[in-house]
PDB file of N, CA and C in Angstrom:
ATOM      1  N   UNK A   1    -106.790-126.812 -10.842  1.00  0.00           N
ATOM      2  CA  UNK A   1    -105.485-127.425 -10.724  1.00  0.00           C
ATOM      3  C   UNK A   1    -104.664-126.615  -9.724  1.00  0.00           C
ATOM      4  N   UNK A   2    -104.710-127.157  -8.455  1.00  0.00           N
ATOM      5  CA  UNK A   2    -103.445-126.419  -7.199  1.00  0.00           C
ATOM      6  C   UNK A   2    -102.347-126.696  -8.068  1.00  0.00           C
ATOM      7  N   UNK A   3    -101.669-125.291  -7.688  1.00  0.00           N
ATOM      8  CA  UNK A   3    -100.483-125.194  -7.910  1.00  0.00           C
ATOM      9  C   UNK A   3     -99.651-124.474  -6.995  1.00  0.00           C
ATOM     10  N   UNK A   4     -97.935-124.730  -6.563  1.00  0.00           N
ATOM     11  CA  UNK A   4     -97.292-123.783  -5.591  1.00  0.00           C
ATOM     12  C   UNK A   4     -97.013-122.295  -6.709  1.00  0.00           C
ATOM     13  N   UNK A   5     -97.049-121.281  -5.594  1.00  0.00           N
ATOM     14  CA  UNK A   5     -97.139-119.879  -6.442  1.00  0.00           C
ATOM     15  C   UNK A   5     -95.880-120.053  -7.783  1.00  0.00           C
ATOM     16  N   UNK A   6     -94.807-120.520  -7.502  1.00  0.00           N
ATOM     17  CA  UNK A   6     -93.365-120.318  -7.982  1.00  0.00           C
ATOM     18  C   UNK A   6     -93.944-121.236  -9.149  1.00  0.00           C
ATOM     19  N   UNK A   7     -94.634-122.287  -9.446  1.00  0.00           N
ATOM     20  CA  UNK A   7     -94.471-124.034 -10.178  1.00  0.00           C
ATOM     21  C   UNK A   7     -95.052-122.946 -11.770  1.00  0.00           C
ATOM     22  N   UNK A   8     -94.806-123.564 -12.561  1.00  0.00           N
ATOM     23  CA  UNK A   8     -95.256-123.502 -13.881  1.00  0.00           C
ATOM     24  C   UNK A   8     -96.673-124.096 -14.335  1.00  0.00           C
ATOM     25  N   UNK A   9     -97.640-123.239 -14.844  1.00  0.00           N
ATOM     26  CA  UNK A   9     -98.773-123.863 -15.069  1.00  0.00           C
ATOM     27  C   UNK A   9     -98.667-124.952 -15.838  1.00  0.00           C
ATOM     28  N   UNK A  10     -99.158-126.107 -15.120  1.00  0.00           N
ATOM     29  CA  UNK A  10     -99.104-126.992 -15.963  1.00  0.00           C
ATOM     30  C   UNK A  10     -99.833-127.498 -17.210  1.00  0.00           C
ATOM     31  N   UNK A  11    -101.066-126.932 -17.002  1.00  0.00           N
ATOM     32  CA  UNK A  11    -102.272-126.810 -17.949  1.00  0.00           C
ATOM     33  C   UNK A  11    -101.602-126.380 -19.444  1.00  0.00           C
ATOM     34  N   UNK A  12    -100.738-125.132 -19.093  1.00  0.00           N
ATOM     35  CA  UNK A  12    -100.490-124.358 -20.031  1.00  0.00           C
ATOM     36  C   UNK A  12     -98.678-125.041 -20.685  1.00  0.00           C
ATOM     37  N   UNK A  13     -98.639-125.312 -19.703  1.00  0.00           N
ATOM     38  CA  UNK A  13     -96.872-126.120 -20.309  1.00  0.00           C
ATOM     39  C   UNK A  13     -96.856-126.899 -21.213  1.00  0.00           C
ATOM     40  N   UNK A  14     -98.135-128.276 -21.531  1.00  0.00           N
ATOM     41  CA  UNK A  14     -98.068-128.966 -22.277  1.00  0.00           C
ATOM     42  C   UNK A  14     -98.352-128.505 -23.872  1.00  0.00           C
ATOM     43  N   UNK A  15     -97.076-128.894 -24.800  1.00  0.00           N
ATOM     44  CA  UNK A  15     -97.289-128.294 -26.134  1.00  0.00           C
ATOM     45  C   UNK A  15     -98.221-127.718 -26.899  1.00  0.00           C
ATOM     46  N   UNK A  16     -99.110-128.706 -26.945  1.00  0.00           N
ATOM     47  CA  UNK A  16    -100.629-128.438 -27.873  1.00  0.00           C
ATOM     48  C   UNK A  16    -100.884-126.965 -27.354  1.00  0.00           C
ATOM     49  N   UNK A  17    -101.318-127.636 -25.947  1.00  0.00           N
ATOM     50  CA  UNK A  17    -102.375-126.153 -25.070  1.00  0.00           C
ATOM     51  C   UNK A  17    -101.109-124.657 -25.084  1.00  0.00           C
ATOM     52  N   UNK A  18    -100.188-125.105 -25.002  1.00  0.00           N
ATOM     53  CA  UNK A  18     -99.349-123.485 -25.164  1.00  0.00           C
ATOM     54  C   UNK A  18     -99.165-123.218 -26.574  1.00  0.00           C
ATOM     55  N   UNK A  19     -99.187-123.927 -27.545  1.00  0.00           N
ATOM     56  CA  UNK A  19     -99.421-123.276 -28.772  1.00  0.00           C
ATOM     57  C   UNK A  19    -100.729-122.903 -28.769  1.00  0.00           C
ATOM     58  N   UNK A  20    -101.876-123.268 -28.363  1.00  0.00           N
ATOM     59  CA  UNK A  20    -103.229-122.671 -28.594  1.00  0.00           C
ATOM     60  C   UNK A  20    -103.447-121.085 -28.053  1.00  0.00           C
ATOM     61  N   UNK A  21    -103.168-121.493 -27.236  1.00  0.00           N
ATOM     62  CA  UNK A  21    -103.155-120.252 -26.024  1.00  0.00           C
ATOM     63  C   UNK A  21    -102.314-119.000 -26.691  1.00  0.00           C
ATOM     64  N   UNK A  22    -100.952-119.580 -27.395  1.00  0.00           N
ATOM     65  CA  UNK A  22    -100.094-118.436 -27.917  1.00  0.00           C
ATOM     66  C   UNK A  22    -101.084-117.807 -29.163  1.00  0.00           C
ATOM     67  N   UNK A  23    -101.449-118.767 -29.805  1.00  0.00           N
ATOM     68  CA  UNK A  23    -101.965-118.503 -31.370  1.00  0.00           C
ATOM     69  C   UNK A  23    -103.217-117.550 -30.913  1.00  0.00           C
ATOM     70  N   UNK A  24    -103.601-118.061 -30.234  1.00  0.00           N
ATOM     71  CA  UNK A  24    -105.198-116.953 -29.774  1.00  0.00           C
ATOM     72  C   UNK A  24    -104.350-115.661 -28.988  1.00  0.00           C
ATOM     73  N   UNK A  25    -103.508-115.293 -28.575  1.00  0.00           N
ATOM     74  CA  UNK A  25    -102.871-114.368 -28.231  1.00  0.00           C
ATOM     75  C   UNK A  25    -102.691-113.198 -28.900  1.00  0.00           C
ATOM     76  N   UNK A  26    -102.345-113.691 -30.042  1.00  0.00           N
ATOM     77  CA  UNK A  26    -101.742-113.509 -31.567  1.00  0.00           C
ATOM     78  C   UNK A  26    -102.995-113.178 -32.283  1.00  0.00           C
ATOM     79  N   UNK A  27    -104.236-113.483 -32.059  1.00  0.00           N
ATOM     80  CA  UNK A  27    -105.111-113.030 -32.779  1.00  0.00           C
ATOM     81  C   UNK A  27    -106.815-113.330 -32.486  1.00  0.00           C
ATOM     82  N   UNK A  28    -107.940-112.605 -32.817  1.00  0.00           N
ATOM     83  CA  UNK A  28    -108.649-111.790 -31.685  1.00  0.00           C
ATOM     84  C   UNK A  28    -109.611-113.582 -31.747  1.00  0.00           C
ATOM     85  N   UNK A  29    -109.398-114.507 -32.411  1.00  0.00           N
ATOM     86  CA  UNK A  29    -110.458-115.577 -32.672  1.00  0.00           C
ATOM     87  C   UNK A  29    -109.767-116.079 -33.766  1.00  0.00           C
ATOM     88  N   UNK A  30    -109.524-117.978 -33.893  1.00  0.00           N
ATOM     89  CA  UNK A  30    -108.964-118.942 -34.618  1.00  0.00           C
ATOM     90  C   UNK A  30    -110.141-119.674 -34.710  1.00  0.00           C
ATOM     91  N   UNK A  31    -110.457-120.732 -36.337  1.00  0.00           N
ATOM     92  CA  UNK A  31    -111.019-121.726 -35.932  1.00  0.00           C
ATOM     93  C   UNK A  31    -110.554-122.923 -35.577  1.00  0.00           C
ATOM     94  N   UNK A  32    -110.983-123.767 -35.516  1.00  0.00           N
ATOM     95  CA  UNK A  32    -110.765-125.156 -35.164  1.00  0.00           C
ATOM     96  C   UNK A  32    -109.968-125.394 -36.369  1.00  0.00           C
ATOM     97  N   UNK A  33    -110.125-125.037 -37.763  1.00  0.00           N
ATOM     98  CA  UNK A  33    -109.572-125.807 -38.663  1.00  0.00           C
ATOM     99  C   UNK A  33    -108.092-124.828 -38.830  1.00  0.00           C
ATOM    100  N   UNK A  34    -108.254-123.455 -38.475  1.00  0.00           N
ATOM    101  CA  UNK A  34    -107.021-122.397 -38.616  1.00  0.00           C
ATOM    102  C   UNK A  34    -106.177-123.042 -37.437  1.00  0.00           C
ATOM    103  N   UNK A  35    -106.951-123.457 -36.314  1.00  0.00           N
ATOM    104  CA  UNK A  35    -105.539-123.986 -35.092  1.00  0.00           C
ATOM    105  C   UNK A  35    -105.189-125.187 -35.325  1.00  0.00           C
ATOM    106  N   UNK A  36    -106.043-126.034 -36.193  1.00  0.00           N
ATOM    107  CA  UNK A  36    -105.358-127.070 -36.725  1.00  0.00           C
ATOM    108  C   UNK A  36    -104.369-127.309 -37.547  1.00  0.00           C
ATOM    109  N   UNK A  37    -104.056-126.402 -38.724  1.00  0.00           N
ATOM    110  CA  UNK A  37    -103.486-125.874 -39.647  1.00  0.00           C
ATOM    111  C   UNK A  37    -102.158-125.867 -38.749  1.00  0.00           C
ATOM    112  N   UNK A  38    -102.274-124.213 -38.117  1.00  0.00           N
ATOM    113  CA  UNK A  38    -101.150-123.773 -37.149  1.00  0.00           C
ATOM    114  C   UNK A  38    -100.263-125.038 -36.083  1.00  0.00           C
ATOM    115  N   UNK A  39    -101.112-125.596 -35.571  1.00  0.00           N
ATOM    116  CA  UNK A  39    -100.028-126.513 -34.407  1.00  0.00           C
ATOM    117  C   UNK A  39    -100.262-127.809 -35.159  1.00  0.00           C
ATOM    118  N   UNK A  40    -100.775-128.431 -36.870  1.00  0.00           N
ATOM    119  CA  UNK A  40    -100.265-129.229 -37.226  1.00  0.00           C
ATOM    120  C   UNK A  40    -100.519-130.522 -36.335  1.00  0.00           C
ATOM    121  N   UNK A  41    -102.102-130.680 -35.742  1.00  0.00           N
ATOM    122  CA  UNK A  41    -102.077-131.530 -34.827  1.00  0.00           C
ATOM    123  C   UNK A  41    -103.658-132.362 -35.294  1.00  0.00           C
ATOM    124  N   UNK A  42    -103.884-133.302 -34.701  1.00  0.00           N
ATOM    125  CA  UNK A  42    -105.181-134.264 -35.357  1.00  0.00           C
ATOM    126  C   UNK A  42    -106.461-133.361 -34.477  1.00  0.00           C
ATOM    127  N   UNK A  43    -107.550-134.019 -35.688  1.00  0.00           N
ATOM    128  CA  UNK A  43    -108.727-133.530 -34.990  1.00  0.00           C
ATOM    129  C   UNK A  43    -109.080-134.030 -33.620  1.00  0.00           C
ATOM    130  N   UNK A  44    -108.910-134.743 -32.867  1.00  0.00           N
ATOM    131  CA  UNK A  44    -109.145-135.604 -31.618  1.00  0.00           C
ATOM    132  C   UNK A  44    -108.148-135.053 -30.659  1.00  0.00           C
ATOM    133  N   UNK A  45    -106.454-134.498 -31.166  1.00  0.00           N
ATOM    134  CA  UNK A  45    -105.881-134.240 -30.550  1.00  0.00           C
ATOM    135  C   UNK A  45    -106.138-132.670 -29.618  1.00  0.00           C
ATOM    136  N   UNK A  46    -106.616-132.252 -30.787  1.00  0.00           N
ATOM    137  CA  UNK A  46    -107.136-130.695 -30.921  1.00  0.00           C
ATOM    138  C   UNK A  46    -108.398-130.552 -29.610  1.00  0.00           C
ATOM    139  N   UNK A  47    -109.262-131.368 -30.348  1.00  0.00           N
ATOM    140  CA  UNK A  47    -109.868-131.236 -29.512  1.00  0.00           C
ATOM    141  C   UNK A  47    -110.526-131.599 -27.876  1.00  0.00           C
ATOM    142  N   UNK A  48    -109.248-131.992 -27.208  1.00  0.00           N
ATOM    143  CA  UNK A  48    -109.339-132.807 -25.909  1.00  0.00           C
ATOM    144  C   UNK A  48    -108.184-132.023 -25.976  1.00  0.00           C
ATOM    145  N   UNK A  49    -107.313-131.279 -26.367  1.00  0.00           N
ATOM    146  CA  UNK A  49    -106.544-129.926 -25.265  1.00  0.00           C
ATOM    147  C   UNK A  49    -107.581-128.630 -25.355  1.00  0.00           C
ATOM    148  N   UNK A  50    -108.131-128.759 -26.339  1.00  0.00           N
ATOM    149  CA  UNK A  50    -108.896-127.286 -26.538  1.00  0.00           C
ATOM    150  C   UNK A  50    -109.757-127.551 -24.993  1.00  0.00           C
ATOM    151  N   UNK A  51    -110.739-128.963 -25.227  1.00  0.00           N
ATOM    152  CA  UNK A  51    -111.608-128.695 -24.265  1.00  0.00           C
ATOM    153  C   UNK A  51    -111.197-128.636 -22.403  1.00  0.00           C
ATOM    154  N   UNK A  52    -109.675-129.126 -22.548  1.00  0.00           N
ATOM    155  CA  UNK A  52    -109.633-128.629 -21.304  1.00  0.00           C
ATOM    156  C   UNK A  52    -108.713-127.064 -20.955  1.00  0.00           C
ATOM    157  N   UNK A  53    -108.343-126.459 -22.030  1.00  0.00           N
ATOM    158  CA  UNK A  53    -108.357-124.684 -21.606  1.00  0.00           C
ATOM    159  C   UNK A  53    -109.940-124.429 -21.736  1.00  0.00           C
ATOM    160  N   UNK A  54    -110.971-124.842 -22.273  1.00  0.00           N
ATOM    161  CA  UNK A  54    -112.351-124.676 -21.955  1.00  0.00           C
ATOM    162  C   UNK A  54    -112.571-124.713 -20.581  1.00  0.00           C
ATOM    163  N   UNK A  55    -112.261-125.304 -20.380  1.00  0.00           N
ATOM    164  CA  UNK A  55    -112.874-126.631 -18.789  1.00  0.00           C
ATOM    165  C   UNK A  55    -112.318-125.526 -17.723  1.00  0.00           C
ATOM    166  N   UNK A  56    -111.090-125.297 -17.804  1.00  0.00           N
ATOM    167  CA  UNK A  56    -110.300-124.311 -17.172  1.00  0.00           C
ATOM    168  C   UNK A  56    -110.881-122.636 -16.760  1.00  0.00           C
ATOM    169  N   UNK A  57    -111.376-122.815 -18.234  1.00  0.00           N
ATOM    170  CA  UNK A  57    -111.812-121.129 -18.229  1.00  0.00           C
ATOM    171  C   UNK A  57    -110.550-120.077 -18.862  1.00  0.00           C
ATOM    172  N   UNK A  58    -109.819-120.633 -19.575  1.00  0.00           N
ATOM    173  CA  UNK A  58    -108.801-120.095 -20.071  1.00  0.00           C
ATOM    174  C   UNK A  58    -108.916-119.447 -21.953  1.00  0.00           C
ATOM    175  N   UNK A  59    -109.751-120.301 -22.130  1.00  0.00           N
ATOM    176  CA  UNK A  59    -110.528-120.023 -23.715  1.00  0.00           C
ATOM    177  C   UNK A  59    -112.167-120.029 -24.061  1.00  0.00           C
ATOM    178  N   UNK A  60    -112.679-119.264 -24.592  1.00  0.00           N
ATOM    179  CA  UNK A  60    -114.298-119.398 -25.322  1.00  0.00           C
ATOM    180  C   UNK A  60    -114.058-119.931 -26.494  1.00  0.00           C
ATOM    181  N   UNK A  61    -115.047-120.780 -26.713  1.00  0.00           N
ATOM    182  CA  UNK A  61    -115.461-121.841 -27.841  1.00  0.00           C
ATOM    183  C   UNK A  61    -116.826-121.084 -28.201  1.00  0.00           C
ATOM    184  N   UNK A  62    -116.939-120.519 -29.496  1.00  0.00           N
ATOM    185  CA  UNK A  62    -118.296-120.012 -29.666  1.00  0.00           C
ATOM    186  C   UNK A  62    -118.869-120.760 -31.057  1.00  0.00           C
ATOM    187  N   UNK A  63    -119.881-121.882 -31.022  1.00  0.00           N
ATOM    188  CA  UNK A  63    -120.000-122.887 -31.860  1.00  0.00           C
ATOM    189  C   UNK A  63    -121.288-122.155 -32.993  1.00  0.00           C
ATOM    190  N   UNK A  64    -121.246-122.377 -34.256  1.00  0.00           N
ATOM    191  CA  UNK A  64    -122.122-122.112 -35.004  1.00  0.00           C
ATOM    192  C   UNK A  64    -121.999-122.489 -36.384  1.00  0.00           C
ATOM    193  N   UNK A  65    -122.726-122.017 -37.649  1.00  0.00           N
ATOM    194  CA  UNK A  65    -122.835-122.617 -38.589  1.00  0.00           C
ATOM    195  C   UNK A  65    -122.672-121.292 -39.918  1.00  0.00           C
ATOM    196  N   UNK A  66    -121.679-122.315 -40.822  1.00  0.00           N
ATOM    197  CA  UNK A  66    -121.075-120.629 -42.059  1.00  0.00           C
ATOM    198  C   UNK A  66    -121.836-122.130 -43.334  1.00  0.00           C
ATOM    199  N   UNK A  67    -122.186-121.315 -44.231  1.00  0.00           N
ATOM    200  CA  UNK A  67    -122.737-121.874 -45.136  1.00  0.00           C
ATOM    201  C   UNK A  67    -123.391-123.544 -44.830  1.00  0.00           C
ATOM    202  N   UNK A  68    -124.015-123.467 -44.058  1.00  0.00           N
ATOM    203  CA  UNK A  68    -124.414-124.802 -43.543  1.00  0.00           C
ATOM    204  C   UNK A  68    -123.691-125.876 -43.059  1.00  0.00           C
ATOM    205  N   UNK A  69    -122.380-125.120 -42.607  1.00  0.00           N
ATOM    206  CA  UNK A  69    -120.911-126.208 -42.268  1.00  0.00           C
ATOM    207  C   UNK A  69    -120.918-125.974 -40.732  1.00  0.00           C
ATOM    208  N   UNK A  70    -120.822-126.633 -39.778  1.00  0.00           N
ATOM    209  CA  UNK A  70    -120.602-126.423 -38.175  1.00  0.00           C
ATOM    210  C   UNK A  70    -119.208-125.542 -38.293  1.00  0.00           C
ATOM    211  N   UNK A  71    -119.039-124.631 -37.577  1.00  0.00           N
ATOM    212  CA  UNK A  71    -118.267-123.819 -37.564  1.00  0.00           C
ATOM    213  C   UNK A  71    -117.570-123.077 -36.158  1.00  0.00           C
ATOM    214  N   UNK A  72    -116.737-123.431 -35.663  1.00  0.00           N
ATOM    215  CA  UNK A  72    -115.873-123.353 -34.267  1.00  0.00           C
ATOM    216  C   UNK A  72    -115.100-122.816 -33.979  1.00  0.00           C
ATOM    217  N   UNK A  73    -114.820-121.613 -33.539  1.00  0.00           N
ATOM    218  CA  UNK A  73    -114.008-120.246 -32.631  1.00  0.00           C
ATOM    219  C   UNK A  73    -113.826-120.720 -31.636  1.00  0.00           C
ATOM    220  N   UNK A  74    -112.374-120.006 -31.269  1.00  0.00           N
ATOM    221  CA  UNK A  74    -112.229-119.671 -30.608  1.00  0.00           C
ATOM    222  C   UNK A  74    -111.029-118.534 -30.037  1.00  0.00           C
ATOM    223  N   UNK A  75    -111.338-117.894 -28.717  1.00  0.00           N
ATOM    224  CA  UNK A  75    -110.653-116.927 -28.114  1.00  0.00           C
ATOM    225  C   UNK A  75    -110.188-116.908 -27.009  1.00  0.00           C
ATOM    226  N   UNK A  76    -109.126-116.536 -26.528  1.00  0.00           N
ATOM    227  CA  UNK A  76    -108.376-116.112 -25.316  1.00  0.00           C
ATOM    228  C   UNK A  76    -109.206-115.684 -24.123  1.00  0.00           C
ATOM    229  N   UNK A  77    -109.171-116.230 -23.041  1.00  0.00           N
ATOM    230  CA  UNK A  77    -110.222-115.597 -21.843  1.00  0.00           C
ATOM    231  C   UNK A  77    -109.471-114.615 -21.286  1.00  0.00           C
ATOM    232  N   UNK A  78    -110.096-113.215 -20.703  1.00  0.00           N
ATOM    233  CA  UNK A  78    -109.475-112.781 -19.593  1.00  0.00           C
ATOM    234  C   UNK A  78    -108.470-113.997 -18.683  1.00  0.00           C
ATOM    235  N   UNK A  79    -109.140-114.767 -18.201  1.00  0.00           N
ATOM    236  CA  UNK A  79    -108.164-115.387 -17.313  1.00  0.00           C
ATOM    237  C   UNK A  79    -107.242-116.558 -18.087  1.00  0.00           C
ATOM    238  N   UNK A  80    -107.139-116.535 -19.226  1.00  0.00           N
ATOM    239  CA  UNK A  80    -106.516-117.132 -19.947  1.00  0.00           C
ATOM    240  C   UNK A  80    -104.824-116.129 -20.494  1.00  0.00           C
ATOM    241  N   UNK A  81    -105.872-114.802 -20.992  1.00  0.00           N
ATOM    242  CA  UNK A  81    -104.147-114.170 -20.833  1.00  0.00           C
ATOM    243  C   UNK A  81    -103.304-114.055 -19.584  1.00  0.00           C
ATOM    244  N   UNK A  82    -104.238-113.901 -18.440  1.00  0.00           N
ATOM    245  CA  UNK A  82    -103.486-113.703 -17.505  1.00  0.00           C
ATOM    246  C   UNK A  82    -102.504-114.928 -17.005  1.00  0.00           C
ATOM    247  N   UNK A  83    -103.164-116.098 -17.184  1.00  0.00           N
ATOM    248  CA  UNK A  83    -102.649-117.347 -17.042  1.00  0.00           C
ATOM    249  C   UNK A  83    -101.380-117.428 -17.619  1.00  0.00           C
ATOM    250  N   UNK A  84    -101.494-116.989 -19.135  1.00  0.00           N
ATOM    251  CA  UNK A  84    -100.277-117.029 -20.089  1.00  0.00           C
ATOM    252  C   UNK A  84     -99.174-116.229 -19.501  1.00  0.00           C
ATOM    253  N   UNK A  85     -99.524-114.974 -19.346  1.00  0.00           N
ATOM    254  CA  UNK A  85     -98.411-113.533 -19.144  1.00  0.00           C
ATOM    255  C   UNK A  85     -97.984-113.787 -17.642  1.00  0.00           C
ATOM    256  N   UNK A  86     -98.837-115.192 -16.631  1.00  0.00           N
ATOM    257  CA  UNK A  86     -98.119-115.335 -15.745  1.00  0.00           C
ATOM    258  C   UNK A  86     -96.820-116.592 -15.808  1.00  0.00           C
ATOM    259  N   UNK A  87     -97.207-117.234 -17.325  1.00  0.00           N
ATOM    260  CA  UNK A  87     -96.391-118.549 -17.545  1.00  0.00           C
ATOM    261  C   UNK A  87     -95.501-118.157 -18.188  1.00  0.00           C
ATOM    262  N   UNK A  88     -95.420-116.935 -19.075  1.00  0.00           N
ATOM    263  CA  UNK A  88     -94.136-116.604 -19.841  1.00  0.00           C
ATOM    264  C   UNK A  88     -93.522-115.235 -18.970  1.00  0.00           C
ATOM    265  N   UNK A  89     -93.815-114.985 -17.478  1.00  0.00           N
ATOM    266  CA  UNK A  89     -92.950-114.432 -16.729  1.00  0.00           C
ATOM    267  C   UNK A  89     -91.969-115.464 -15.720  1.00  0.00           C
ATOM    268  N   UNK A  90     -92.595-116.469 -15.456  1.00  0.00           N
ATOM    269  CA  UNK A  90     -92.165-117.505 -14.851  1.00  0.00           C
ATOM    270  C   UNK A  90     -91.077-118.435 -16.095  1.00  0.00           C
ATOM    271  N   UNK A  91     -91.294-118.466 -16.874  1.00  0.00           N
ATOM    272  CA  UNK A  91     -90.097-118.937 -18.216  1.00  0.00           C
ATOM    273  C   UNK A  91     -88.747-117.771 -18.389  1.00  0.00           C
ATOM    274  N   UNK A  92     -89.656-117.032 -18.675  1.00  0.00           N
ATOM    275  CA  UNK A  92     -88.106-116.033 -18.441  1.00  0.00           C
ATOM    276  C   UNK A  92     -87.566-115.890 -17.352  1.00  0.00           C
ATOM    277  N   UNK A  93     -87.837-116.182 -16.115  1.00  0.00           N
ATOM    278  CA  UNK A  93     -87.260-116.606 -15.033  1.00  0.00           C
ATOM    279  C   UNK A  93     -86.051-117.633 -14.992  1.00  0.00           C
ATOM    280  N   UNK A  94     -86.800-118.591 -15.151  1.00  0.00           N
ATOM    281  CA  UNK A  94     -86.284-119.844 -15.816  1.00  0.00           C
ATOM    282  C   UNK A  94     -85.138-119.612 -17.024  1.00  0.00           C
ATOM    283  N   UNK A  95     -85.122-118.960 -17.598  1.00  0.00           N
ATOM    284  CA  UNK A  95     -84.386-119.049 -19.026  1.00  0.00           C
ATOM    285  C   UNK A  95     -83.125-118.036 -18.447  1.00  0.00           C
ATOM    286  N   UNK A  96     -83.290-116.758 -17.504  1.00  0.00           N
ATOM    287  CA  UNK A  96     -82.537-116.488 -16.870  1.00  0.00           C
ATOM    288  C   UNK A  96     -81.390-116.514 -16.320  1.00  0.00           C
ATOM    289  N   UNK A  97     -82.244-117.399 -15.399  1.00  0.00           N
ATOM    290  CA  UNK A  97     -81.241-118.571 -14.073  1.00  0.00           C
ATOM    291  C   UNK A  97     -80.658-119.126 -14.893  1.00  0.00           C
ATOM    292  N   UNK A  98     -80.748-119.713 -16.080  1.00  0.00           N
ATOM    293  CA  UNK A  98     -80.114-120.576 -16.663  1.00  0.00           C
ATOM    294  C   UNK A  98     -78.770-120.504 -17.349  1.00  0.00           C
ATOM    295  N   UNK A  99     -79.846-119.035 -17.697  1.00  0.00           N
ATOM    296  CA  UNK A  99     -77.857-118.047 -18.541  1.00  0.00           C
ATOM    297  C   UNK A  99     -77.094-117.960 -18.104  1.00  0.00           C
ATOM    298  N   UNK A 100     -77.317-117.260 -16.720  1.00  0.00           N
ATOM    299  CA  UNK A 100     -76.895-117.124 -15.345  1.00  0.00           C
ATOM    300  C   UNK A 100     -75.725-118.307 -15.235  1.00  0.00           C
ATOM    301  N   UNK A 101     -76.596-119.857 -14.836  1.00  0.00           N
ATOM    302  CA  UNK A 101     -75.784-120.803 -14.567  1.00  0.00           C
ATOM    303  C   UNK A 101     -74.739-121.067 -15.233  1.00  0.00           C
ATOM    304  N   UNK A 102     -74.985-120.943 -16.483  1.00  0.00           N
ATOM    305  CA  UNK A 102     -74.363-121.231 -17.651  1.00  0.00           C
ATOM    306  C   UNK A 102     -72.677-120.207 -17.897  1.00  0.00           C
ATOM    307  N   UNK A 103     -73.550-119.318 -17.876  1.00  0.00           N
ATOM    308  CA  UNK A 103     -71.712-118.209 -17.808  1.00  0.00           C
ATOM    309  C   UNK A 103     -71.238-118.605 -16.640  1.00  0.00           C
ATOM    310  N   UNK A 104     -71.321-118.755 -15.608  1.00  0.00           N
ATOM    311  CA  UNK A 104     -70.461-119.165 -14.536  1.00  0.00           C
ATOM    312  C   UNK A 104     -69.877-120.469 -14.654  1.00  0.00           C
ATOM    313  N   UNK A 105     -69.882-121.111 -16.120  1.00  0.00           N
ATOM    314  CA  UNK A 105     -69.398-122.353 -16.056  1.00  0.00           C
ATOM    315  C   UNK A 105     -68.324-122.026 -16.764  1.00  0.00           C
ATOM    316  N   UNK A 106     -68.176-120.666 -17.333  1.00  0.00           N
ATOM    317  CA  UNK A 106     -67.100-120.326 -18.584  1.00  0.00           C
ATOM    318  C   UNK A 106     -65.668-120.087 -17.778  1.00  0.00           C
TER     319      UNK A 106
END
């Protein structure tokens, strides 16, 4: 996904995928059913944002089986934190300017 240096990842802007991204931040591996829990979102929904921070290279999906149940991790990529810690420097940017704008209206 091109992006201009300044623009906000967009990958990462949309709700689902920035709560995923935060929650795996937050901790070293989630499953499918713990990030479901957390962002409160459907199985179908879950999984068509998950698979594109997959697709991206922004998260590992490591698939396997706990008492004979399919069983689904996942974790934060190297280029996934970096992705993040470059989207929540670019927000506080944003949130900034804004204060900024804002007192000068007082």
């Amino acid at each position: 996904m091109d992006k201009k240096p300044d623009e906000l990842d967009r990958l990462i802007h949309e709700r689902i995928r920035l709560g995923i991204v935060s929650a795996l931040a937050a901790n070293d591996t989630l499953t499918f059913a713990d990030l479901k829990e957390i962002l409160q979102a459907t199985d179908g929904n879950l999984s068509v944002h998950a698979r594109k921070l997959e697709e991206a290279g922004y998260i590992t999906v490591t698939k396997g089986y706990e008492a004979k149940k399919p069983r689904t991790e996942y974790s934060l990529s190297p280029t996934g934190k970096a992705a993040l810690e470059s989207y929540l420097v670019k927000m506080e940017s944003i949130l900034d300017s804004t204060r900024k704008a804002l007192g000068k209206k007082k």
